[in-house]
C-alpha atoms as a PDB file:
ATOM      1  CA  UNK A   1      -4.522 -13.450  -0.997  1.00  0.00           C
ATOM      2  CA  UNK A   2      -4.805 -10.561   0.726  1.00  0.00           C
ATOM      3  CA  UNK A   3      -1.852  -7.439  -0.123  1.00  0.00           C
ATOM      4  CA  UNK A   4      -0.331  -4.283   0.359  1.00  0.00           C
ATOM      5  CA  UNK A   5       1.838  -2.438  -2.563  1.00  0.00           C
ATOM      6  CA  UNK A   6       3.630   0.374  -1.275  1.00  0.00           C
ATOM      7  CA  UNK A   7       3.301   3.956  -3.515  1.00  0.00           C
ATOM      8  CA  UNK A   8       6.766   2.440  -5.413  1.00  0.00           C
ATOM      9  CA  UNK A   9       5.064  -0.643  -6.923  1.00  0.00           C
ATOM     10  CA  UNK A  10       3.702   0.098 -10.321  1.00  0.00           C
ATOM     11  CA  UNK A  11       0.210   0.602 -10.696  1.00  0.00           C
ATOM     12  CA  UNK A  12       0.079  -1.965 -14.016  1.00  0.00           C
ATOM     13  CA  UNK A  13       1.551  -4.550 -11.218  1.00  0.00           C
ATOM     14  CA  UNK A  14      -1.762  -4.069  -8.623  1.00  0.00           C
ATOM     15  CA  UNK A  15      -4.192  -4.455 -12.428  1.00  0.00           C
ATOM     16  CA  UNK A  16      -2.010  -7.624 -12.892  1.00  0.00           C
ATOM     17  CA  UNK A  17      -2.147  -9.208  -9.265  1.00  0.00           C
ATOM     18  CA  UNK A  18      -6.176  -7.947  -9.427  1.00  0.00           C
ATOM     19  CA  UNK A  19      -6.516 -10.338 -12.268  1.00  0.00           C
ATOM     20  CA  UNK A  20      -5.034 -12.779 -10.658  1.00  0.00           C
ATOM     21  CA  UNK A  21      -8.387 -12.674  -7.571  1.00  0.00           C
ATOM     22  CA  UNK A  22      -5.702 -11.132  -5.150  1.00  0.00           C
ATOM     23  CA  UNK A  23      -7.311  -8.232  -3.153  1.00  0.00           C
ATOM     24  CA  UNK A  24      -4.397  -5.791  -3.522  1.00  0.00           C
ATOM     25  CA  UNK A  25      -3.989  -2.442  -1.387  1.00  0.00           C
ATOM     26  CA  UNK A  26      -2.638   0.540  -3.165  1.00  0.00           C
ATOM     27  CA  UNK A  27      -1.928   2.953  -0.827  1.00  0.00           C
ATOM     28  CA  UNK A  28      -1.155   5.288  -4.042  1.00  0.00           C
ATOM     29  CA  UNK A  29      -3.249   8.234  -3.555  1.00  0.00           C
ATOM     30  CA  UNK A  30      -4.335   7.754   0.259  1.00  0.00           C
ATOM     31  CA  UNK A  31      -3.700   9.426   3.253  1.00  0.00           C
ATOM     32  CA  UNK A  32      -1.743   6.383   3.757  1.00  0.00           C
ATOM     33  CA  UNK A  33       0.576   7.224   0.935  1.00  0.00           C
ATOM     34  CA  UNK A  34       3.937   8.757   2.195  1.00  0.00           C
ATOM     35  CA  UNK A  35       3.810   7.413   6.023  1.00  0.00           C
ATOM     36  CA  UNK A  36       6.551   6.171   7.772  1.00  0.00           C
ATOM     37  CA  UNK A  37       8.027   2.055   6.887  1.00  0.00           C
ATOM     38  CA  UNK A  38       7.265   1.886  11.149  1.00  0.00           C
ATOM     39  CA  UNK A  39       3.563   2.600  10.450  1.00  0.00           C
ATOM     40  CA  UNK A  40       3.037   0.915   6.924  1.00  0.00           C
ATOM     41  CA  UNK A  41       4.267  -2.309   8.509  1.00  0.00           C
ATOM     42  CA  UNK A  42       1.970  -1.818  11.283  1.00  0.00           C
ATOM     43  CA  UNK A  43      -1.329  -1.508   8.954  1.00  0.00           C
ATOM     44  CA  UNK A  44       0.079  -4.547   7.078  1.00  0.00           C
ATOM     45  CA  UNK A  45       0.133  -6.527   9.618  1.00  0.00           C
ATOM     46  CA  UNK A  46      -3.254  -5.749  11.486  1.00  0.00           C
ATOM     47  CA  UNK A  47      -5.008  -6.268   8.000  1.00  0.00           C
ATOM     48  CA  UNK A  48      -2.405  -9.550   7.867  1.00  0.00           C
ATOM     49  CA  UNK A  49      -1.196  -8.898   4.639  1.00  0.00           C
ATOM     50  CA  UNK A  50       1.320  -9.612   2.207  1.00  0.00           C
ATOM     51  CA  UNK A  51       3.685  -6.370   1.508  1.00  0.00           C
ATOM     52  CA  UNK A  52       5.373  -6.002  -1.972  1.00  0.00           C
ATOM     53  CA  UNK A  53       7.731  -3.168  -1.911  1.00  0.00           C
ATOM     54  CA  UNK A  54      11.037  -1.930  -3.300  1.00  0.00           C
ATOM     55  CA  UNK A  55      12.145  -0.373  -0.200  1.00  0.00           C
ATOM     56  CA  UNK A  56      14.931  -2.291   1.315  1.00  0.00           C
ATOM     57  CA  UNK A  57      14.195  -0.300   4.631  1.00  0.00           C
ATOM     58  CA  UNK A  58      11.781  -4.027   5.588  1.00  0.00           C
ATOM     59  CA  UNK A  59      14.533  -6.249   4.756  1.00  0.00           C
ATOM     60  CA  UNK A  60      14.895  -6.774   8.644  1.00  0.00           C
ATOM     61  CA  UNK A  61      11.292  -7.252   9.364  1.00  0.00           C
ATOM     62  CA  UNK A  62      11.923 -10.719   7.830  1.00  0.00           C
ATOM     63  CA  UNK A  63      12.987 -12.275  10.957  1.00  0.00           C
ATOM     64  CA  UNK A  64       9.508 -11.179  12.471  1.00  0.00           C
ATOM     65  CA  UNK A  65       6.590 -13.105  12.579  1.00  0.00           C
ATOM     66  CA  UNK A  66       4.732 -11.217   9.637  1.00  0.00           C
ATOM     67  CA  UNK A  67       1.863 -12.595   7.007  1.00  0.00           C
ATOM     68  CA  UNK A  68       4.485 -11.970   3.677  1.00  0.00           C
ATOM     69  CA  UNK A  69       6.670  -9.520   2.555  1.00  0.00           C
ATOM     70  CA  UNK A  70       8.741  -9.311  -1.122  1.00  0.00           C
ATOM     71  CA  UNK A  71      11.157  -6.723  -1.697  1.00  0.00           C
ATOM     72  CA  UNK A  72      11.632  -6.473  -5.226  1.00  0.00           C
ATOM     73  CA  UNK A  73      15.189  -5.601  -5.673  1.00  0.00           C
ATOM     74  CA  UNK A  74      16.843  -4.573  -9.005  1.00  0.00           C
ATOM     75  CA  UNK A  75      20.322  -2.502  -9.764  1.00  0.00           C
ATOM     76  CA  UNK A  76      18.765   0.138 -11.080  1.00  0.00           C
ATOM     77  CA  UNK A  77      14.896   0.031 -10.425  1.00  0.00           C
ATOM     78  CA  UNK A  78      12.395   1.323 -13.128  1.00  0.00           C
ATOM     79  CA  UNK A  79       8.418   0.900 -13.699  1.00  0.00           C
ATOM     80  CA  UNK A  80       9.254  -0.979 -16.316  1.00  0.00           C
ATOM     81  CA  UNK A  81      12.032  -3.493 -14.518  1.00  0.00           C
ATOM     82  CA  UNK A  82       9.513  -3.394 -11.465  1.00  0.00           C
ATOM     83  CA  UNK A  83       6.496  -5.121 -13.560  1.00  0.00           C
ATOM     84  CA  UNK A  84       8.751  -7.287 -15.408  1.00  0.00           C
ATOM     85  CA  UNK A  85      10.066  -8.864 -12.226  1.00  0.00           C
ATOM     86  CA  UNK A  86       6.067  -9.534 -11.316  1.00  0.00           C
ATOM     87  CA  UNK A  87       4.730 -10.296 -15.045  1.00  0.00           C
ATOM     88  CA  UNK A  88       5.495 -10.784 -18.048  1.00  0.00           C
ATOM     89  CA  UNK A  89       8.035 -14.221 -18.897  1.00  0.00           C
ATOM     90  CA  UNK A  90       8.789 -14.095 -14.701  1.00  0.00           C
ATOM     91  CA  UNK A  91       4.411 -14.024 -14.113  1.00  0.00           C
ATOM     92  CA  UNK A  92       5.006 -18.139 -13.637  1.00  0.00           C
ATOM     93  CA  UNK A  93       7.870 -17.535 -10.897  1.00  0.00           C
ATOM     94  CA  UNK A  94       5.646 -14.589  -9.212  1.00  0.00           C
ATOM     95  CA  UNK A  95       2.227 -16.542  -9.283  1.00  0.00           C
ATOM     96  CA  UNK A  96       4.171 -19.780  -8.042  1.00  0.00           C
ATOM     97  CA  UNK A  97       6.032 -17.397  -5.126  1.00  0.00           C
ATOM     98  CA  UNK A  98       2.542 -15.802  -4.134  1.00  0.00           C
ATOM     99  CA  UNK A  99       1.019 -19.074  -3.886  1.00  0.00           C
ATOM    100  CA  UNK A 100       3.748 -20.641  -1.874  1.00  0.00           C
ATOM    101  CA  UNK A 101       3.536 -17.591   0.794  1.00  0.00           C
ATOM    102  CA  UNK A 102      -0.007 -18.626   0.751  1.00  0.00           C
ATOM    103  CA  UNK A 103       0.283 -21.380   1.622  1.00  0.00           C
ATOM    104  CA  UNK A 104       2.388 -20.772   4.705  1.00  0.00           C
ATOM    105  CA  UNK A 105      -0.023 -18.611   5.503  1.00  0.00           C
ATOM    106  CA  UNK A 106      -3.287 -20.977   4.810  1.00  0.00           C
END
């Protein structure tokens, strides 16, 4: 599956989702990193790929027609909350969630 991680998505999460055969997008250390929500969504979607953010700011792009998005969303949001929610004992519910947006999108 093809995704993006915006710059707040650790980088142990893009290693994990890389082992998993995803081709992940870290725009961590690009000239990407740092542009506007308006723009990211716009590269997302002409590469038609999956976002995984913690930025509630795309919460309304859900009612578009879009190729994926998860917004991670935790009370108090930490690296190390952040990967838990993608790996460790909740890497079943991720890999199961990733697969069924891929298969929407198949």
């Amino acid at each position: 599956m093809n995704i993006c991680v915006d710059e707040n998505i650790p980088l142990i999460t893009v290693v994990e989702l890389r082992k998993l055969g995803h081709d992940v997008l870290d725009i961590r250390g690009t000239d990407d990193q740092g542009i506007s929500d308006d723009l990211l969504w716009e590269k997302v979607q002409k590469e038609k790929r999956l976002l995984i953010t913690t930025d509630k700011g795309f919460v309304h792009r859900r009612r578009e027609s879009h190729f994926g998005i998860l917004v991670v969303r935790l009370h108090q949001p930490n690296e190390l909350k952040i990967q838990r929610k993608g790996n460790g004992s909740g890497s079943a519910v991720c890999r199961r969630g990733l697969e069924r947006i891929a298969r929407c999108h198949a």
